[in-house]
Protein backbone atom coordinates (compact mmCIF):
# COMPACT_ATOMS: atom_id res chain seq x y z
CA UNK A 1 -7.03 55.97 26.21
CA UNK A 2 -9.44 53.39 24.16
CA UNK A 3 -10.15 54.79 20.95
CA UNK A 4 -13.09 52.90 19.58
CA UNK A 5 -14.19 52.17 15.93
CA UNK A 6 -18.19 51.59 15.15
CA UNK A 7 -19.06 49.59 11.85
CA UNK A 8 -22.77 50.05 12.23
CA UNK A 9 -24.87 47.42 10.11
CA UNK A 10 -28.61 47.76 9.04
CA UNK A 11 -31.54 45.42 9.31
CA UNK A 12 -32.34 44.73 5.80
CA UNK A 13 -33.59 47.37 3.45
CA UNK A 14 -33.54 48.12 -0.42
CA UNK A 15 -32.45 50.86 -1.96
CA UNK A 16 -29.14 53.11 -2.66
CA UNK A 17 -27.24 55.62 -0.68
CA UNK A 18 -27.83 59.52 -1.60
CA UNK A 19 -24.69 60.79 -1.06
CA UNK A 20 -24.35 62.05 2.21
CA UNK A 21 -21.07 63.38 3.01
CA UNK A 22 -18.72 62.45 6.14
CA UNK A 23 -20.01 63.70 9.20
CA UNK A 24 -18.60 64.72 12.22
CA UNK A 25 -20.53 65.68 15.56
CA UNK A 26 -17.69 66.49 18.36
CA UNK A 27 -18.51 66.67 21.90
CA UNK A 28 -15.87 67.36 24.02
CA UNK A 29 -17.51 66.73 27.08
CA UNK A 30 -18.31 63.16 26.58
CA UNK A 31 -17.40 61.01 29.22
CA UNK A 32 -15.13 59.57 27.78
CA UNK A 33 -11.98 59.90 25.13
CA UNK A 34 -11.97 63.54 23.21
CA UNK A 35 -10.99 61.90 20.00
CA UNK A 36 -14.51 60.73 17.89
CA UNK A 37 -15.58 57.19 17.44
CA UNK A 38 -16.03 56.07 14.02
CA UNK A 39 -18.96 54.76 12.54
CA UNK A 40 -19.67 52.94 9.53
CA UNK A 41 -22.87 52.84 9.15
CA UNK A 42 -25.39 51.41 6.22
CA UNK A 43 -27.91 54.38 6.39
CA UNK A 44 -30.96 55.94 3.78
CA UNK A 45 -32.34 58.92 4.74
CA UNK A 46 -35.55 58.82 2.60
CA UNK A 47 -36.21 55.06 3.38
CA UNK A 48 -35.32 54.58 6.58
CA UNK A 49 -35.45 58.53 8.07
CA UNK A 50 -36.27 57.68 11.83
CA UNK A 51 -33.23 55.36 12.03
CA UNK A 52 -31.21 57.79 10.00
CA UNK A 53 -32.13 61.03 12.57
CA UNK A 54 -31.50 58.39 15.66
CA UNK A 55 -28.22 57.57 14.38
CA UNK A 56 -27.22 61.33 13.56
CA UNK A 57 -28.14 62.52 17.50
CA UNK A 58 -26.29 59.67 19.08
CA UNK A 59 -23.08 61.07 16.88
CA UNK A 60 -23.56 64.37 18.23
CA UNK A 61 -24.17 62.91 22.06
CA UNK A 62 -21.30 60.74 21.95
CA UNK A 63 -19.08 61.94 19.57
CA UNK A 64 -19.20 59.55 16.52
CA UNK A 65 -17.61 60.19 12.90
CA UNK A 66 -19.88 58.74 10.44
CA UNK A 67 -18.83 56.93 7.36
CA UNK A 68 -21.79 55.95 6.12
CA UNK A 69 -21.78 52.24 3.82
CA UNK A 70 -24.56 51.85 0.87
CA UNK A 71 -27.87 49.43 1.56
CA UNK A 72 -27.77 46.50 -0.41
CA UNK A 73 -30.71 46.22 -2.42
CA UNK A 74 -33.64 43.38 -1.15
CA UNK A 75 -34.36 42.58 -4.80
CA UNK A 76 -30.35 41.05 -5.24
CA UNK A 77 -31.07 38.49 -2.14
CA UNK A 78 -33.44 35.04 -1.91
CA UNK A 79 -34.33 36.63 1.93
CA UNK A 80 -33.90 38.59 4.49
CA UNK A 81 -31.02 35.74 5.75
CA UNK A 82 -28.83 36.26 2.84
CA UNK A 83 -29.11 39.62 3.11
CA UNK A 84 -28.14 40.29 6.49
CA UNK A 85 -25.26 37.76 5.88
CA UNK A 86 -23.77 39.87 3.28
CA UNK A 87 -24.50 43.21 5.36
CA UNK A 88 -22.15 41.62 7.94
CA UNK A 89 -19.66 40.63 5.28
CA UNK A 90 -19.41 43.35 3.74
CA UNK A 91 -19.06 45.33 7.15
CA UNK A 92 -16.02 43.15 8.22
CA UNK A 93 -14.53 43.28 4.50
CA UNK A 94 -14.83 47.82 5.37
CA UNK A 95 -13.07 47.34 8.73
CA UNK A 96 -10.48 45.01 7.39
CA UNK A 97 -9.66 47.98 5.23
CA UNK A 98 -8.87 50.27 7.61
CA UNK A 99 -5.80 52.12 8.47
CA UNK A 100 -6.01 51.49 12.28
CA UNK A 101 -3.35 49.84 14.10
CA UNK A 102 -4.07 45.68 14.45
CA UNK A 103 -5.33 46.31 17.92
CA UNK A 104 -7.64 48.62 17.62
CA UNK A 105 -11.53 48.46 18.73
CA UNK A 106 -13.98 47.93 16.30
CA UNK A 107 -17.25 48.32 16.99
CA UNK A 108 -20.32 47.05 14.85
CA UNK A 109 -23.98 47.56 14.95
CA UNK A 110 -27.29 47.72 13.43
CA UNK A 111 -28.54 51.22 12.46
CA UNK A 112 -31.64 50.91 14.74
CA UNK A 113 -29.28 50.61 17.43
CA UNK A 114 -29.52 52.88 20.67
CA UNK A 115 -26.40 52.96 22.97
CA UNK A 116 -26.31 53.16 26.61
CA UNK A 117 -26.47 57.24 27.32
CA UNK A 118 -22.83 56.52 28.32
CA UNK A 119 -21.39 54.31 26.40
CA UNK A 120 -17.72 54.83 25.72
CA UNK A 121 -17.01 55.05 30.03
CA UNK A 122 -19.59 51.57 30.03
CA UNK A 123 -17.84 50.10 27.22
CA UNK A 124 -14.29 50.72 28.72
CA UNK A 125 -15.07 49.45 31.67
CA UNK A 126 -16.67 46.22 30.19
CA UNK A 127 -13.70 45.75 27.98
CA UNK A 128 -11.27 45.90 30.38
CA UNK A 129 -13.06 43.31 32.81
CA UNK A 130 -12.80 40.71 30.23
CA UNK A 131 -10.14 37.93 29.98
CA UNK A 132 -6.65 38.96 28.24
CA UNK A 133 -7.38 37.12 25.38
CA UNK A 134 -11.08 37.86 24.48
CA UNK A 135 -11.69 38.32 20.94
CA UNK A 136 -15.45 38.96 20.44
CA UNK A 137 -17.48 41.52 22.78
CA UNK A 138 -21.72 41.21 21.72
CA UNK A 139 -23.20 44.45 23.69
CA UNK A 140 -26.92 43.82 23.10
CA UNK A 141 -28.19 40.36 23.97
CA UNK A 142 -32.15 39.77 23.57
CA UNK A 143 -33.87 38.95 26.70
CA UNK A 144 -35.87 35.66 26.72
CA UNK A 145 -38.96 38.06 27.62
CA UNK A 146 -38.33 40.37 24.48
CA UNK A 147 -37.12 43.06 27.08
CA UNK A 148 -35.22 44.48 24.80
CA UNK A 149 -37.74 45.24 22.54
CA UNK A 150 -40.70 46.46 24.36
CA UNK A 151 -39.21 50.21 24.91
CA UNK A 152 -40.43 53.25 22.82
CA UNK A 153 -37.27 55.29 21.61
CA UNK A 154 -39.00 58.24 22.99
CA UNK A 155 -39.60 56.77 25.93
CA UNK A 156 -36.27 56.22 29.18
CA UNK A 157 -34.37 53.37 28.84
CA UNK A 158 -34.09 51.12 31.38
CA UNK A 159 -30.39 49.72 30.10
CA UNK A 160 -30.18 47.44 33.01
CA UNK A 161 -30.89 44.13 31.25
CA UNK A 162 -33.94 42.17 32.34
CA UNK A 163 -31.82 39.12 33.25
CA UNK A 164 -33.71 35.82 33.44
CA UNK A 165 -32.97 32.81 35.91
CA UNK A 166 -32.50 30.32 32.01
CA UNK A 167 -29.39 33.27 31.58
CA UNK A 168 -28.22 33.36 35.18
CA UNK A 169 -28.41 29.50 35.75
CA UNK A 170 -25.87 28.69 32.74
CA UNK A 171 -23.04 30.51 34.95
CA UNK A 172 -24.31 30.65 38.93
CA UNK A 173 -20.91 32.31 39.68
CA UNK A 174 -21.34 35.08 37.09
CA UNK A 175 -22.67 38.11 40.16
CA UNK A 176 -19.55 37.36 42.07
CA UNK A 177 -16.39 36.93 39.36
CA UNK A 178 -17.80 38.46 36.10
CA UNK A 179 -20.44 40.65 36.42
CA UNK A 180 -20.29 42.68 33.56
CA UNK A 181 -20.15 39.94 30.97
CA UNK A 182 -21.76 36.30 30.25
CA UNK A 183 -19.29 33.60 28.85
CA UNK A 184 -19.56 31.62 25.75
CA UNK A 185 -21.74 29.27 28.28
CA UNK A 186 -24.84 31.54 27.59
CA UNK A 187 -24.21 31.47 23.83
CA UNK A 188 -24.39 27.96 23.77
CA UNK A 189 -27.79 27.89 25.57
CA UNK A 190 -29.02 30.88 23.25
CA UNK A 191 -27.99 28.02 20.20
CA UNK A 192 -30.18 25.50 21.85
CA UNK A 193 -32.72 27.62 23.28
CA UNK A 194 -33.32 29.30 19.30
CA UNK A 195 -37.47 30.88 20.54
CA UNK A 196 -37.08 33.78 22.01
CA UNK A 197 -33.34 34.28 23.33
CA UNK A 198 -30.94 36.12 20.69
CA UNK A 199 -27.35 36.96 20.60
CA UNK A 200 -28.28 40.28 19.18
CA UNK A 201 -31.25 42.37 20.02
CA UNK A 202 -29.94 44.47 18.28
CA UNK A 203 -26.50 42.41 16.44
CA UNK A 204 -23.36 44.72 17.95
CA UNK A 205 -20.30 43.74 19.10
CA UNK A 206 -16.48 44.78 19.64
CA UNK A 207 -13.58 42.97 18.03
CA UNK A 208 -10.28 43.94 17.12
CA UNK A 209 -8.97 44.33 13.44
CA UNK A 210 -6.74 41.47 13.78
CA UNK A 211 -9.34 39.45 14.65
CA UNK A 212 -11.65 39.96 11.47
CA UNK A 213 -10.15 37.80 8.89
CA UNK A 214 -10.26 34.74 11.56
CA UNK A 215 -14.29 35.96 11.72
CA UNK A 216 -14.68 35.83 8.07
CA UNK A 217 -12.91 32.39 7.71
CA UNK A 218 -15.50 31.03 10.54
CA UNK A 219 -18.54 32.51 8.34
CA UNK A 220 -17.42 31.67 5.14
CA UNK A 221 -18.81 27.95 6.11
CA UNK A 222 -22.20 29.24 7.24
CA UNK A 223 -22.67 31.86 4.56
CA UNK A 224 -25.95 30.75 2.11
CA UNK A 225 -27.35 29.23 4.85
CA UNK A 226 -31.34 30.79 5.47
CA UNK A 227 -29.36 31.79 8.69
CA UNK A 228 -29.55 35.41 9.95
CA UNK A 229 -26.42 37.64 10.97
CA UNK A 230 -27.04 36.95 14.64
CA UNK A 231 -27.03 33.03 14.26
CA UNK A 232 -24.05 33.13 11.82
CA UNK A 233 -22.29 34.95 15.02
CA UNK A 234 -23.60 32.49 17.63
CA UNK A 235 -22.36 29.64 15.01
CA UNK A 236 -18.96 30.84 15.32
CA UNK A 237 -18.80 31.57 19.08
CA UNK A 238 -16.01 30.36 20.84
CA UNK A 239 -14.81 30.29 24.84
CA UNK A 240 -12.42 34.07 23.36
CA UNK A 241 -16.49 35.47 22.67
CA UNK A 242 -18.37 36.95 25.43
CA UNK A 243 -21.63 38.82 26.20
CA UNK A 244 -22.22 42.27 27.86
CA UNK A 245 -24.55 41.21 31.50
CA UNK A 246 -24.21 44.27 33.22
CA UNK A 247 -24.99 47.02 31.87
CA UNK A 248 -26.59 45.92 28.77
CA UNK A 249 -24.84 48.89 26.06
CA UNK A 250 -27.71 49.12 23.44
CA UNK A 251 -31.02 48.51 22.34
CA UNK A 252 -33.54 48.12 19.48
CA UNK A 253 -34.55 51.47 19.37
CA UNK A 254 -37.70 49.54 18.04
CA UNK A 255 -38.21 51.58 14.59
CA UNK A 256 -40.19 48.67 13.00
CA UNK A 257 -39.08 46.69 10.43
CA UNK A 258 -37.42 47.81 7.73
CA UNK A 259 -37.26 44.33 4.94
């Protein structure tokens, strides 16, 4: 039974957590493990209340604990880069603290993030298609036609991603041997592409704790850079990181911006 761990990071916003406590939503008939995810998530209920109410009905639908993480404050950062490369840090630096065995899941996301209405079965399944020695998992690429962005919350999502023939045509095979996932191929033509095509749409991904001080070696060069979280990841991309194709796990869930 995968027992998944969800670091949930926030597009850049000022101000200071209010104190809300722990919570945990159980739902015993999710489709998937009875035991709760975890989520840490950088959340302010009077600043960013849409996001914060989003985040709290997707714990009750798929059975999330939420540890929520303060916001770093805009005013401490030259931009919106720096400050999305320390809410990653910072994330990473959380998960590295926890008392999880080495190999356990760890998921991390922005708060704006909406997950596929059945995630933990989806995200199973896409984990265990991937090569034995996969290290990185990014569930929510960007489309190069902004698909991911052009869906009210309110409104169904279609989580099928809108694929394009630029993301098909840097691995042909893809439909027939790996249908679930994209390659490190793709991230390299997301690096070169830069308009339009993003590793994160919004930024979430699995890793494994033993895998997160090797990440924050690999960022440690990039961070100060005017370099959002996204490109820092794409920077550090190697042939262990892959990309969900098939279903596509999550969303913007297209709050508006919150820097």
């Amino acid at each position: 039974m995968l027992l998944i761990t969800l670091f949930v990071l926030v597009t850049p916003v000022s101000g200071a957590w209010e104190g809300m406590q722990h919570t945990l939503l159980s739902n015993d008939t999710s489709p998937a493990a009875s035991r709760p995810l975890h989520i840490f998530v950088l959340l302010d209920k009077s600043k960013a209340r849409r996001r914060w109410k989003s985040m709290m009905a997707q714990a009750e639908l798929h059975n999330f604990l939420v540890h929520p993480l303060p916001y770093l404050d805009q005013d401490d950062f030259k931009s919106k880069q720096h400050l999305t490369q320390q809410s990653l840090n910072e994330s990473l630096l959380a998960a590295q603290q926890m008392d999880v065995p080495d190999d356990e899941v760890l998921v991390f996301a922005q708060d704006d993030t909406v997950f596929h209405d059945n995630l933990r079965c989806e995200l199973k399944q896409s984990l265990a298609s991937l090569p034995q020695d996969w290290e990185v998992f990014h569930m929510c690429p960007r489309d190069l036609n902004l698909g991911s962005n052009q869906f009210l919350h309110t409104e169904p999502v279609p989580f099928k991603l809108t694929r394009t023939e630029e993301y098909e045509a840097t691995q042909p095979e893809a439909n027939r041997k790996h249908p679930r996932y994209y390659d490190v191929r793709l991230m390299k033509f997301i690096l070169k592409e830069r308009k339009h095509a993003f590793l994160g749409g919004p930024v979430s991904f699995a890793t494994k704790k033993k895998f997160i001080p090797h990440m924050l070696k690999k960022l440690e060069g990039y961070m100060g850079r005017r370099l959002n979280d996204d490109q820092l990841l794409i920077r550090i991309a190697d042939k262990s990181h892959f990309v969900s194709r098939e279903p596509q796990l999550c969303i913007s869930g297209n709050f508006g911006h919150s820097w």
